[in-house]
N, C-alpha and C. Protein backbone atom coordinates (compact mmCIF):
# COMPACT_ATOMS: atom_id res chain seq x y z
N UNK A 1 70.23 108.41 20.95
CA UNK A 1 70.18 106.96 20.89
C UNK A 1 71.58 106.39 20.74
N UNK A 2 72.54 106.98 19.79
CA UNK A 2 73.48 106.44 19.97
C UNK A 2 74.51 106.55 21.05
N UNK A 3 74.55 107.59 21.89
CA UNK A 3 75.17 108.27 22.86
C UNK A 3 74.65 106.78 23.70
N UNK A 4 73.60 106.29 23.94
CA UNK A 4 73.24 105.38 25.15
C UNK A 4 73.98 104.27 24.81
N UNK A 5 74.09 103.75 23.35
CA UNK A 5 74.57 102.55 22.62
C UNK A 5 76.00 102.78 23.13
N UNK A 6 76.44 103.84 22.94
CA UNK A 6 78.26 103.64 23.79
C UNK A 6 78.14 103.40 24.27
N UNK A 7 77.89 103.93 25.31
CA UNK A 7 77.35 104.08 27.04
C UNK A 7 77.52 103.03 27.54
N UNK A 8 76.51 102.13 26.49
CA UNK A 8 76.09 100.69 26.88
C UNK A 8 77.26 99.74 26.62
N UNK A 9 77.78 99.77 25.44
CA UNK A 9 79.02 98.86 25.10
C UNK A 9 80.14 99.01 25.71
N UNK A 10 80.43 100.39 26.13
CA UNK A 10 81.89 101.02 26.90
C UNK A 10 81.39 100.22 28.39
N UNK A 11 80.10 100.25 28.75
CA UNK A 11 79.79 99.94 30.52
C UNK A 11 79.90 98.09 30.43
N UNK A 12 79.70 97.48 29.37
CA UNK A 12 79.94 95.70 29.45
C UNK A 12 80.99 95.73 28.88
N UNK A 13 81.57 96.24 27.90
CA UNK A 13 83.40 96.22 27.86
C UNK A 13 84.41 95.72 29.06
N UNK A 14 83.70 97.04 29.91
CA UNK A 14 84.98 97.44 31.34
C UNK A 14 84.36 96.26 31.80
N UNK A 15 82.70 95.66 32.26
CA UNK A 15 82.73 94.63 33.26
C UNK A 15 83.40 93.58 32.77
N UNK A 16 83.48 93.12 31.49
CA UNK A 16 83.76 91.64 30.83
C UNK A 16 85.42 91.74 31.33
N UNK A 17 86.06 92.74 31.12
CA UNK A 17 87.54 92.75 30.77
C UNK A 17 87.82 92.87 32.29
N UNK A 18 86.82 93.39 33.37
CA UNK A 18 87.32 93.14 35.12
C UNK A 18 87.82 94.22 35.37
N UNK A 19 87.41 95.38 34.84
CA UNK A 19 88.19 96.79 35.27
C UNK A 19 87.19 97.69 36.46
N UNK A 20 87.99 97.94 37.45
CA UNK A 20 87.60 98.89 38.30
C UNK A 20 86.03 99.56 38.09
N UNK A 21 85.51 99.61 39.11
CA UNK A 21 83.39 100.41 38.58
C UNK A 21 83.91 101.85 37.93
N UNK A 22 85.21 102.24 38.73
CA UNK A 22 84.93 103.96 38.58
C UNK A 22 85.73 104.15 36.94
N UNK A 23 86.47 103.29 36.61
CA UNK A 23 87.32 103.81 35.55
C UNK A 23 86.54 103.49 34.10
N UNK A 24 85.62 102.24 34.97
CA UNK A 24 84.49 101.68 33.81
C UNK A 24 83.43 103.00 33.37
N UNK A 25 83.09 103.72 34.55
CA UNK A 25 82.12 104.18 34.42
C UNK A 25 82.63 105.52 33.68
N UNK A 26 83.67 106.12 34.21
CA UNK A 26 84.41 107.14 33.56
C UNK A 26 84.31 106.77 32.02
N UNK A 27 84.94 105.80 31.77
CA UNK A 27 85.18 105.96 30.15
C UNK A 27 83.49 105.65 29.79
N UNK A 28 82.80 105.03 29.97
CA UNK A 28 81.23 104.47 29.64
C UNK A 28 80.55 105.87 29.80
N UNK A 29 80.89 106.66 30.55
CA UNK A 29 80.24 108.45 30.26
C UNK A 29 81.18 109.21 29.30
N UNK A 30 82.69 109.07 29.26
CA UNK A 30 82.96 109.76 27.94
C UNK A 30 82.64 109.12 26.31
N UNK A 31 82.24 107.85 26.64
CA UNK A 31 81.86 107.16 25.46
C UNK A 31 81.01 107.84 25.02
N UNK A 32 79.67 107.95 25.66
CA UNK A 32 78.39 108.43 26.16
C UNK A 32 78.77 110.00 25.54
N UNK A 33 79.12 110.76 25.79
CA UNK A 33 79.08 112.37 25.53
C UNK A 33 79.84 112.15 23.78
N UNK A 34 80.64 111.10 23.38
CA UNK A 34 81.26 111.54 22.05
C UNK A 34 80.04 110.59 21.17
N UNK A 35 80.22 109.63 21.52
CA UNK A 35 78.49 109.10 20.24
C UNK A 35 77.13 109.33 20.05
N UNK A 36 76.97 110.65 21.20
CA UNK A 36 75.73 111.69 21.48
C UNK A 36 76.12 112.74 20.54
N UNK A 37 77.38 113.35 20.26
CA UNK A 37 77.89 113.66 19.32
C UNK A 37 78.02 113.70 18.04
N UNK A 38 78.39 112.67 17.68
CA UNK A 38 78.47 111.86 16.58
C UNK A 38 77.05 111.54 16.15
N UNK A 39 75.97 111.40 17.00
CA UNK A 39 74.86 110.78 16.86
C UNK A 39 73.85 112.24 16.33
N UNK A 40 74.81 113.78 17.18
CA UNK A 40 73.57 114.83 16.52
C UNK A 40 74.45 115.29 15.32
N UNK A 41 75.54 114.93 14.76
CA UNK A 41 75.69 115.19 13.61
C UNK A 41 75.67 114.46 12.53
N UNK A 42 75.38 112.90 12.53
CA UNK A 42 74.47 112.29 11.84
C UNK A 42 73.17 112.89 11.28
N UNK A 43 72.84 112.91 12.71
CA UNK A 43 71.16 113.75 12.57
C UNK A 43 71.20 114.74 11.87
N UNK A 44 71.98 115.31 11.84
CA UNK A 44 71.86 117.00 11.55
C UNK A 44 72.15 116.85 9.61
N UNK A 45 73.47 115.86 9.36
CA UNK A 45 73.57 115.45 7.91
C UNK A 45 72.52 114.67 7.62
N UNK A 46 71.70 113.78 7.67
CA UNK A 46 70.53 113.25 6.84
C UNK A 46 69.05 114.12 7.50
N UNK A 47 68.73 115.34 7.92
CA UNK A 47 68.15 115.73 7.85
C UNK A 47 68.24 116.69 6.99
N UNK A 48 69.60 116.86 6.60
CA UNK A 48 69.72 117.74 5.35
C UNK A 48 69.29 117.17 4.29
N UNK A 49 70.01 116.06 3.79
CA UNK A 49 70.03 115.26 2.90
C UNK A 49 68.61 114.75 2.35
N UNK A 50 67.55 114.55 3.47
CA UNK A 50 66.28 114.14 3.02
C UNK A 50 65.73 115.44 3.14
N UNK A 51 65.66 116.76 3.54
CA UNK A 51 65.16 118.03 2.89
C UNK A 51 65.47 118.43 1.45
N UNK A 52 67.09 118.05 0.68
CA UNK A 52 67.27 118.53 -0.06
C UNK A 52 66.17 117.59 -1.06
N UNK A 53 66.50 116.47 -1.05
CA UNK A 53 65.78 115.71 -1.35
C UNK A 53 64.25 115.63 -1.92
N UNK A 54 63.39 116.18 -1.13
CA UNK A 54 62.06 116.67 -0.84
C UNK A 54 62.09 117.78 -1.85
N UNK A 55 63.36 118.79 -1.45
CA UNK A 55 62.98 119.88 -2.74
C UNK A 55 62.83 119.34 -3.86
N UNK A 56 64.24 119.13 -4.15
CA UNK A 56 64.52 118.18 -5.76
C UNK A 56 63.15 118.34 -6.33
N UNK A 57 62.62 116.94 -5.29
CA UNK A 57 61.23 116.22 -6.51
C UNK A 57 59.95 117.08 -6.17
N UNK A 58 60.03 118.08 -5.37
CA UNK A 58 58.88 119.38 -5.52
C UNK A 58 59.09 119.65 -6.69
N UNK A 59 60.60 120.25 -7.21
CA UNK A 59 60.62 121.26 -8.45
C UNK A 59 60.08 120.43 -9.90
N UNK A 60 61.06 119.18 -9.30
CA UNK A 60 60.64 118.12 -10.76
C UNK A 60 59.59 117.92 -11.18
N UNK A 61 58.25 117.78 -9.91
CA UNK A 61 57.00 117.49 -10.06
C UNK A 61 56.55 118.63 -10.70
N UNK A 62 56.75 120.00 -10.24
CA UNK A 62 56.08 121.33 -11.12
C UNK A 62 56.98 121.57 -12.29
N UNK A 63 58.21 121.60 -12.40
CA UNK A 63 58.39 120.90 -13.99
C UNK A 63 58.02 120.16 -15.05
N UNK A 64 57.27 119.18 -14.18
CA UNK A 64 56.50 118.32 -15.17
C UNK A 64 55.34 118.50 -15.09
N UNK A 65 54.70 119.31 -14.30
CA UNK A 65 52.96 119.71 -14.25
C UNK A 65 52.44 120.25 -15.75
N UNK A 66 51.37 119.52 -16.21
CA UNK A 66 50.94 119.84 -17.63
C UNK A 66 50.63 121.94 -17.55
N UNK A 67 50.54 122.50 -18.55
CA UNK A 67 50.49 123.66 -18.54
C UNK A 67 49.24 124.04 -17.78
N UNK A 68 49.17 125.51 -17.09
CA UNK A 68 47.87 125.51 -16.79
C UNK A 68 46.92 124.69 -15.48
N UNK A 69 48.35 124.10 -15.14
CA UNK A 69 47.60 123.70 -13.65
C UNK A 69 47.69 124.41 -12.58
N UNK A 70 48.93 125.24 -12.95
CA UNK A 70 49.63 125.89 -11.64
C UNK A 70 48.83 127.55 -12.11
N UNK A 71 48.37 128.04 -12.90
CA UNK A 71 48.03 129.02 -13.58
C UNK A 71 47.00 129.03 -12.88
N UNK A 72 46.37 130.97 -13.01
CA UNK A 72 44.86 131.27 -12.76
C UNK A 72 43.76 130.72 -13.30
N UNK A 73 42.63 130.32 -12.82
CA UNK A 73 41.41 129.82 -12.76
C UNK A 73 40.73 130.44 -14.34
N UNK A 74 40.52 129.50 -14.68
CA UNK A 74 40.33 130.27 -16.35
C UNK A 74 38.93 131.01 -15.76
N UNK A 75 37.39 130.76 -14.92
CA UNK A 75 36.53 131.60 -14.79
C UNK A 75 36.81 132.00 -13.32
N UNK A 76 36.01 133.13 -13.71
CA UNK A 76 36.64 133.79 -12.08
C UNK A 76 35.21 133.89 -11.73
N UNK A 77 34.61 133.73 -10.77
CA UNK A 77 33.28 133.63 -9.96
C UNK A 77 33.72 134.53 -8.60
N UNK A 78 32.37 135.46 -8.75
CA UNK A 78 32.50 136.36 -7.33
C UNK A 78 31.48 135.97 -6.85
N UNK A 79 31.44 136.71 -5.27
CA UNK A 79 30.54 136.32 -4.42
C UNK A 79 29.55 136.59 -4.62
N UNK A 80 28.32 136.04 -4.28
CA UNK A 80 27.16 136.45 -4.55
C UNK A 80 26.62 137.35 -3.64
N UNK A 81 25.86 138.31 -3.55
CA UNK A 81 25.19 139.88 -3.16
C UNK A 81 24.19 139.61 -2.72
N UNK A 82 23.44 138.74 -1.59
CA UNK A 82 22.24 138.80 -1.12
C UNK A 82 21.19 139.51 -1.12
N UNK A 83 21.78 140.93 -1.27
CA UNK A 83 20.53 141.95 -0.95
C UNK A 83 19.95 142.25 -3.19
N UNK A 84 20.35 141.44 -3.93
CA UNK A 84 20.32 141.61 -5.39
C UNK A 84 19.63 140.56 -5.60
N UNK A 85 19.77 139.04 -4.92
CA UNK A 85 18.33 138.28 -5.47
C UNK A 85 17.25 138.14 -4.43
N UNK A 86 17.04 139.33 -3.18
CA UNK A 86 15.90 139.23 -2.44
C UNK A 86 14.69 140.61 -3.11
């Protein structure tokens, strides 16, 4: 998304200012390849940032889980044996 947003501003830049199609378009595609750039390492830092995130308040939440929630089933129930109540 942001790679297009250069793209886009570098391509009405060159028309407003009256510069040549090809030199417009040249820089409006290298615009294009460096804020596509810029744009997957954004991505790449707040997808960290909201994973770490996510952990954090996993641990906090089972930190604060009252005792015994996260623990084994105080009765343990097995399956029942069909051929024992026919």
């Amino acid at each position: 998304m942001l790679g297009l947003a250069g793209f886009i501003v570098a391509l009405v830049s060159g028309m407003l200012v009256g510069n040549d199609a090809t030199s417009t378009l040249v820089r409006a595609l290298l615009a294009m390849i460096v804020c596509q750039l810029v744009g997957m390492v954004l991505g790449a830092i707040g997808k960290s940032v909201i994973e770490d995130h996510l952990n954090s308040r996993q641990v906090a939440r089972a930190a604060a889980a009252p005792a015994g929630v996260n623990d084994e089933p105080i009765i343990e129930v097995s399956p029942v044996d069909e051929s024992e109540t026919a």
